[in-house]
Every structure is written in C-alpha cells, then in structure tokens.
N, C-alpha and C. Protein backbone atom coordinates (compact mmCIF):
# COMPACT_ATOMS: atom_id res chain seq x y z
N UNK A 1 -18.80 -25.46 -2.01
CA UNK A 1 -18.19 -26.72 -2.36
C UNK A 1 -16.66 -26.56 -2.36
N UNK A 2 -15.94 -27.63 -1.43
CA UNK A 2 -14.67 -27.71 -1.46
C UNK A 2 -14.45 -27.64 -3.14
N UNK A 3 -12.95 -27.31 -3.50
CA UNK A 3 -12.04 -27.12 -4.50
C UNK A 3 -11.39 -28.67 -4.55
N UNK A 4 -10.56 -28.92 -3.61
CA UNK A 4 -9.99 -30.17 -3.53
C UNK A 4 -9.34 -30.53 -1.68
N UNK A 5 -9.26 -31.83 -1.35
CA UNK A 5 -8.44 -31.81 -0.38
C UNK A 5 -6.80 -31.34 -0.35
N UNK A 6 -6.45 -30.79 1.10
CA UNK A 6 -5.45 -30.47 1.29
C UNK A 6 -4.66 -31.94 0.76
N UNK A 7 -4.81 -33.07 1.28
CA UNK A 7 -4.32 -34.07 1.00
C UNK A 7 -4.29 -34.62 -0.38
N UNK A 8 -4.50 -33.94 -1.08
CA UNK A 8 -5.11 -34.06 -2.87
C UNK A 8 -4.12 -33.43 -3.61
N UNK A 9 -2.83 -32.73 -2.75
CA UNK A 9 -1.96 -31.57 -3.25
C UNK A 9 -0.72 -32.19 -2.73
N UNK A 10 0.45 -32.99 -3.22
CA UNK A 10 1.77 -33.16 -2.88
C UNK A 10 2.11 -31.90 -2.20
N UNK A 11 2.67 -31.94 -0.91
CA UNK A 11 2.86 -30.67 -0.47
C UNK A 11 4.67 -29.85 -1.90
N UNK A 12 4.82 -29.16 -1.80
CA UNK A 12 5.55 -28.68 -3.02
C UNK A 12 5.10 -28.76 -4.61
N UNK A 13 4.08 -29.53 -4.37
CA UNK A 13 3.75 -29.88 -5.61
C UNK A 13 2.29 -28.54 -5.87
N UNK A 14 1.38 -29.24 -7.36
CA UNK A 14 0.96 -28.83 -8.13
C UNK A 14 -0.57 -29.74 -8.56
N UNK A 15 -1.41 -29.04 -8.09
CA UNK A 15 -2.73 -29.72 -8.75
C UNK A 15 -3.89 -28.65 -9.65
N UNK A 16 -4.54 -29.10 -10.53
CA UNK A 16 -5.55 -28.56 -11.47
C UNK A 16 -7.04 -28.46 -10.79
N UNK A 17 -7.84 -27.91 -10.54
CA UNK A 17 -9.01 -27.99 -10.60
C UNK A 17 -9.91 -26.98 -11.48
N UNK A 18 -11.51 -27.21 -11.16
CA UNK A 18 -11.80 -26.24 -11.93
C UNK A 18 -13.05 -25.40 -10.98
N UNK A 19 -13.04 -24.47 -11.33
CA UNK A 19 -13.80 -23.12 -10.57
C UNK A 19 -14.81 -22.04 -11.29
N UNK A 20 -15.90 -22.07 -10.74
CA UNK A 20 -16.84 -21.07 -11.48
C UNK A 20 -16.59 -19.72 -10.37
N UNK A 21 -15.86 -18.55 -11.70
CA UNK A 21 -15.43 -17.43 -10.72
C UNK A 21 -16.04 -16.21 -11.89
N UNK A 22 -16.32 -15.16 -10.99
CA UNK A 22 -17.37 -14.30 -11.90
C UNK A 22 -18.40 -14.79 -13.23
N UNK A 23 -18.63 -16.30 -12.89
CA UNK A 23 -19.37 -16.72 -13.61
C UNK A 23 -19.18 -17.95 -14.45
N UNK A 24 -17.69 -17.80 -14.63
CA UNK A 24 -17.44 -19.12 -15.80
C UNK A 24 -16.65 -19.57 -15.30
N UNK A 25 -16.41 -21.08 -15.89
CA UNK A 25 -15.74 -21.82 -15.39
C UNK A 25 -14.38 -21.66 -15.99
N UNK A 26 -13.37 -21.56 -14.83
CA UNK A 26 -11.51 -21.39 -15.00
C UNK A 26 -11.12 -22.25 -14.60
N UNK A 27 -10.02 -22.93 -15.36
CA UNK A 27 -8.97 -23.97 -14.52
C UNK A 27 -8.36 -22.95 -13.97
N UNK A 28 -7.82 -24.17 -12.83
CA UNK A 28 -6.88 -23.03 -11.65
C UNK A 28 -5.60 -24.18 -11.16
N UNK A 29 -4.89 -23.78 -10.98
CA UNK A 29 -3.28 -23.87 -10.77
C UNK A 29 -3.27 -23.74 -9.12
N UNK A 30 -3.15 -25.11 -8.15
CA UNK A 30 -3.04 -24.56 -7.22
C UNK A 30 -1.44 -25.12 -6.37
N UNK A 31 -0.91 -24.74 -5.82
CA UNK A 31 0.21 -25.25 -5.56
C UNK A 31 0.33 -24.99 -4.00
N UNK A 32 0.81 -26.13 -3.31
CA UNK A 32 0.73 -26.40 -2.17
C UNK A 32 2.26 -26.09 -1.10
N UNK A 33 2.09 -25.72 -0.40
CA UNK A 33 3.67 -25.21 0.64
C UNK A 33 3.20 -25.47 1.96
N UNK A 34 3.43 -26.55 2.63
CA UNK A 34 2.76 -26.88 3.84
C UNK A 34 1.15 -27.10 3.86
N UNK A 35 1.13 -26.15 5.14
CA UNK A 35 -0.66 -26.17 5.24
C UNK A 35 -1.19 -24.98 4.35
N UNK A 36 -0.29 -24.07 3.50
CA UNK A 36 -0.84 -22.91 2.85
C UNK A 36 -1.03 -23.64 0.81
N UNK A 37 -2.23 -23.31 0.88
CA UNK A 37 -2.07 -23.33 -0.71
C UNK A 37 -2.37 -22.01 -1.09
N UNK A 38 -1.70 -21.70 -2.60
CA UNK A 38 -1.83 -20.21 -3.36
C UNK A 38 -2.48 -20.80 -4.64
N UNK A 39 -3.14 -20.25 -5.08
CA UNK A 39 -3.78 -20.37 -6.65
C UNK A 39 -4.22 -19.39 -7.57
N UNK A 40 -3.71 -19.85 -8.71
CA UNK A 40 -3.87 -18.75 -10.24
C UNK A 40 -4.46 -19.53 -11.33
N UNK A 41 -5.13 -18.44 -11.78
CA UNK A 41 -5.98 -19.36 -13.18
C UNK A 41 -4.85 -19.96 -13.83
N UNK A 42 -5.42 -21.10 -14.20
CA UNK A 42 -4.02 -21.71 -15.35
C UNK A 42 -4.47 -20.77 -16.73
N UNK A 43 -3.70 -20.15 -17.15
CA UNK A 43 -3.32 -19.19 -18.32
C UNK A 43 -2.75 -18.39 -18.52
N UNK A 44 -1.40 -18.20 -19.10
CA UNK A 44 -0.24 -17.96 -19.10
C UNK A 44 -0.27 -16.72 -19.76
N UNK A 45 -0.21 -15.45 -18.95
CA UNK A 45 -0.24 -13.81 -19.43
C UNK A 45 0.58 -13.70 -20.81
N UNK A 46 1.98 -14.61 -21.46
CA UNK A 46 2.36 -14.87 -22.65
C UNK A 46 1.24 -14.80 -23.60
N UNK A 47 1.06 -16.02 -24.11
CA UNK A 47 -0.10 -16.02 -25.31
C UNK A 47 -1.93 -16.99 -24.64
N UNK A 48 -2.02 -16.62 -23.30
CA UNK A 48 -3.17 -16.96 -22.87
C UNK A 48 -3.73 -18.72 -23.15
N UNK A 49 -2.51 -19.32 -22.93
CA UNK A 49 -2.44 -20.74 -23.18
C UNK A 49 -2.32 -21.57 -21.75
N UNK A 50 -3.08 -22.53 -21.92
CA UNK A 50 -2.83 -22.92 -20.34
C UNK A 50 -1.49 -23.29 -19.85
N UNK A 51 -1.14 -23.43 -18.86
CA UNK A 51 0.63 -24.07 -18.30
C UNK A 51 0.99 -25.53 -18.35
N UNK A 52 -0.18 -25.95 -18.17
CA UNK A 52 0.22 -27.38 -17.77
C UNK A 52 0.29 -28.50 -19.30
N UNK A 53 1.28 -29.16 -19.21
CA UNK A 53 1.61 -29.84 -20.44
C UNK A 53 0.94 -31.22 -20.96
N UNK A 54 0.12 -31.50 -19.96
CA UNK A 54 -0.67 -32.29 -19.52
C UNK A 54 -2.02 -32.01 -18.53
N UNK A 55 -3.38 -32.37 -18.62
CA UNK A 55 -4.14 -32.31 -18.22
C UNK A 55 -3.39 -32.31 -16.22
N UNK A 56 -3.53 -31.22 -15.61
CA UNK A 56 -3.27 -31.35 -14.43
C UNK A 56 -1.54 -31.55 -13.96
N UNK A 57 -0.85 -32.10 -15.28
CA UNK A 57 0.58 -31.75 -15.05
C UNK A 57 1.83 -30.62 -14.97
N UNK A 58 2.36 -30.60 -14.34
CA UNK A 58 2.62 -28.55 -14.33
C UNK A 58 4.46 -29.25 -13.97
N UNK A 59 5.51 -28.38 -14.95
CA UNK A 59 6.49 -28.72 -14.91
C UNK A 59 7.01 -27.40 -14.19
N UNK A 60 7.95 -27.94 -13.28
CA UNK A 60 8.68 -27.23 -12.20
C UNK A 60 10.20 -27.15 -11.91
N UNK A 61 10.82 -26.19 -12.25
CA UNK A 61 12.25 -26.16 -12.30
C UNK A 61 13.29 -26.15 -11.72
N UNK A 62 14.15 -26.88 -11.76
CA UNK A 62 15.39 -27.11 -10.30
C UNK A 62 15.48 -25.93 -9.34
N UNK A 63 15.44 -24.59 -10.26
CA UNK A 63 14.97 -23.77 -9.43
C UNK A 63 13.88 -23.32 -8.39
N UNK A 64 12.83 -24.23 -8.82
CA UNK A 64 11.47 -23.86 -7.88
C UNK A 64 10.39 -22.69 -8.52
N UNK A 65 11.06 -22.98 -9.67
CA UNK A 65 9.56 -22.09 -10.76
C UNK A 65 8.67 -22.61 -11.56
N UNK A 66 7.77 -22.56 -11.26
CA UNK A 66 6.81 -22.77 -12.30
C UNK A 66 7.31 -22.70 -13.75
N UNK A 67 6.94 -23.81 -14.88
CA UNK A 67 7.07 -23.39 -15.98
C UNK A 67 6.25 -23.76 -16.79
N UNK A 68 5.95 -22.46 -17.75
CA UNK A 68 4.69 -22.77 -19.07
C UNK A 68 5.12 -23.70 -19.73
N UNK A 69 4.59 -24.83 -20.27
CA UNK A 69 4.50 -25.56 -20.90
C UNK A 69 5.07 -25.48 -22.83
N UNK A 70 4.14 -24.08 -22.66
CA UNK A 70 4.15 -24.07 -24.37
C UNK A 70 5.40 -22.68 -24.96
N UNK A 71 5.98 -22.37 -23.91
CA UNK A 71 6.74 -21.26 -24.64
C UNK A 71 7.72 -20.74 -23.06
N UNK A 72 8.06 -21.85 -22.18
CA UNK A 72 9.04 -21.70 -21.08
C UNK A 72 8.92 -21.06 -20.43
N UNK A 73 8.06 -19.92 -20.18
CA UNK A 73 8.03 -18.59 -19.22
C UNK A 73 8.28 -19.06 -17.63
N UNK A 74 8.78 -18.88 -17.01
CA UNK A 74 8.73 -19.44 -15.70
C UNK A 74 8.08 -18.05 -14.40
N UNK A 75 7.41 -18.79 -13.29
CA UNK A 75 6.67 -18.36 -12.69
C UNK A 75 7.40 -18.47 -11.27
N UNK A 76 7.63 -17.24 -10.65
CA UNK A 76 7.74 -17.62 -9.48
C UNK A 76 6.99 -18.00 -8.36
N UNK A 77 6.12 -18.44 -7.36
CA UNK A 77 5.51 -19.35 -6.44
C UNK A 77 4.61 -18.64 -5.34
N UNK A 78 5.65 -17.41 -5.35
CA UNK A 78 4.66 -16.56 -4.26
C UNK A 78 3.51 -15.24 -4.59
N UNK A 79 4.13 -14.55 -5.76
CA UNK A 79 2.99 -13.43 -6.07
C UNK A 79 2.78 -14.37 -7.79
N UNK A 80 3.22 -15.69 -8.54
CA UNK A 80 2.92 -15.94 -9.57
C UNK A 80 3.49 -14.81 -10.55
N UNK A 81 4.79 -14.15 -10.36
CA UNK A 81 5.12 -13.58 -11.02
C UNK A 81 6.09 -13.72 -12.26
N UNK A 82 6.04 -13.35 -13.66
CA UNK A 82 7.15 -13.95 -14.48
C UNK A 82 8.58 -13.29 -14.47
N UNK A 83 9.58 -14.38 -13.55
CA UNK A 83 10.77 -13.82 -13.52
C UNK A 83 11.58 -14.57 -14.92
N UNK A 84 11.03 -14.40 -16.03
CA UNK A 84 12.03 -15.44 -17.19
C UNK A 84 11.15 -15.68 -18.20
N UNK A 85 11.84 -15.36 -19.73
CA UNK A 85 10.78 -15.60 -20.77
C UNK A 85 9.88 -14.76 -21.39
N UNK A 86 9.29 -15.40 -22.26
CA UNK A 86 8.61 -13.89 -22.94
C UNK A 86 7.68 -12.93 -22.31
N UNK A 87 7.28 -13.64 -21.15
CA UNK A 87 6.14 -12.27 -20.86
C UNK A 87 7.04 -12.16 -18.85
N UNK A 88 8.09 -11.71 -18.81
CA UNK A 88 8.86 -11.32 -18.01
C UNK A 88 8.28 -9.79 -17.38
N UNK A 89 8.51 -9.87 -15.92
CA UNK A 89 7.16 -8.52 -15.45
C UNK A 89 5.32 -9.10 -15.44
N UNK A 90 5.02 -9.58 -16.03
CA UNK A 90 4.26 -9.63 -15.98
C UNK A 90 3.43 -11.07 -15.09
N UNK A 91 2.55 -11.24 -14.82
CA UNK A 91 2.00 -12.55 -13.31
C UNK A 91 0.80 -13.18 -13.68
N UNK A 92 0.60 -14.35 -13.09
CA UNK A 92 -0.20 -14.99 -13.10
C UNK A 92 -0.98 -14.32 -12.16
N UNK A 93 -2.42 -14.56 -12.90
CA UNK A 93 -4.01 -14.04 -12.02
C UNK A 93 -4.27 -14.58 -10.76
N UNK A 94 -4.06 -14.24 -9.58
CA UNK A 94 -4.19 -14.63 -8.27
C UNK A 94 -5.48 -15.14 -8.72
N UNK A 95 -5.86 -16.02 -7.68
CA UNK A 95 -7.35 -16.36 -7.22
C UNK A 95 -7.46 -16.70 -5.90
N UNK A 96 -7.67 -16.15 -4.85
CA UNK A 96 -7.60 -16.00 -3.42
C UNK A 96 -8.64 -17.40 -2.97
N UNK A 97 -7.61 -18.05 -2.02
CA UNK A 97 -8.31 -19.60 -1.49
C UNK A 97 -7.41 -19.23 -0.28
N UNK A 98 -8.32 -20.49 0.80
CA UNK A 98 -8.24 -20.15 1.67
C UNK A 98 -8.56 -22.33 2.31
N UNK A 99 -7.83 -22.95 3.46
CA UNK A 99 -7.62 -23.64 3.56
C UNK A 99 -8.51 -23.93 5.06
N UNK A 100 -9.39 -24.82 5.12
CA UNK A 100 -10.27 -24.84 5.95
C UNK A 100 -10.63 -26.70 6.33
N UNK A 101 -10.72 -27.11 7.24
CA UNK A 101 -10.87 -28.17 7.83
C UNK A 101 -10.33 -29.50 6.82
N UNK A 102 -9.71 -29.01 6.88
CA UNK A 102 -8.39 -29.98 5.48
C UNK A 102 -8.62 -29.79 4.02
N UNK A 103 -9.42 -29.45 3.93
CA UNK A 103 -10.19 -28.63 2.87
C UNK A 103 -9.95 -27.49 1.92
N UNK A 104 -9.56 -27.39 0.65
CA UNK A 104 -9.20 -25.92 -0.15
C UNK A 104 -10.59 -25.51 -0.75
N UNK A 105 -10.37 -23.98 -0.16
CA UNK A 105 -11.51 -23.42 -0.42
C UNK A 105 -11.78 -22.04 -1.44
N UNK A 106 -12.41 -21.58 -1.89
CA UNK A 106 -12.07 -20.36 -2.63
C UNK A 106 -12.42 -19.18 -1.82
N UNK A 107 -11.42 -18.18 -1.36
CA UNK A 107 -11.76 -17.53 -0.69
C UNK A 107 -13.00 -16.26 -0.76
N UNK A 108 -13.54 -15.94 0.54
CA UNK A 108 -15.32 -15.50 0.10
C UNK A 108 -14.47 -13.97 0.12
C-alpha cells in the first residue's frame, strides 16, 4: 500500500503519514525535493517527542531546516541530521522510501 501521493507533498514542503515498520505503527516525516522524497520517523532524538506542532504541520526555517516543535532542535534535510539545539550530532531515524508511479512507497 502506497504511503501517500507524490502530489500529496508540496514539493519543498512536508507531509505526515503513518507506517507499520517492524511491526508498529510510526508517524513518519516525509519531505519532498522534486521527484525525490526522504523520510524519518517523526520523533525527535532530543526528548523522543514528535516534531510537528500540529497534527501533520512541521515548521521550517529561513534556513531550510527542519525544526522540532517542542524544544527548537533543527534538522538538516538530507541525512536528518541535528545541526542546532539540544540534541546537536545526533539524527533523525531514516526510513528508506522509494518513489514509484507517482506514488511514495516504503522502500522493500
């Protein structure tokens, strides 16, 4: 089962879905750059709180980082890594997808 449409993702932007991965169900953070989307569980290696400040809303910084919601950490876009904030070094949980007949998919 598709994740969401490519067309379901503002390209630069930021959408929520949810995913049964090793078993349980994770929200996931997927963020769109052209025809490529990247995605990480929404839960913030800080204090394991989700990012988004809003159901599916994810605030993004003049700079082009991701930012936690509940305690600022900002994320950079390509490995989900924290360049800023309390849990600095440390990244958001890849979850490997993969983009298929317009379609986001979780990768097999």
């Amino acid at each position: 089962m598709a994740l969401i449409t490519l067309d379901g993702i503002a390209d630069g932007g930021f959408a929520e879905t949810e995913a049964v991965i090793a078993g349980d169900a994770e929200s996931l953070i997927l963020y769109r750059q052209g025809e490529a989307v990247r995605a990480w569980l929404n839960i913030c290696p800080h204090a394991g709180r989700r990012l988004d400040w809003a159901p599916g809303q994810f605030l993004k910084s003049r700079e082009g980082l991701l930012v936690c919601a509940a305690h600022g950490a900002s994320f950079e876009l390509v490995q989900g890594e924290c360049v800023g904030g309390p849990c600095r070094g440390e990244a958001l949980r890849v979850v490997p997808v993969e983009v298929r007949d317009g379609q986001v998919w979780l990768a097999p």
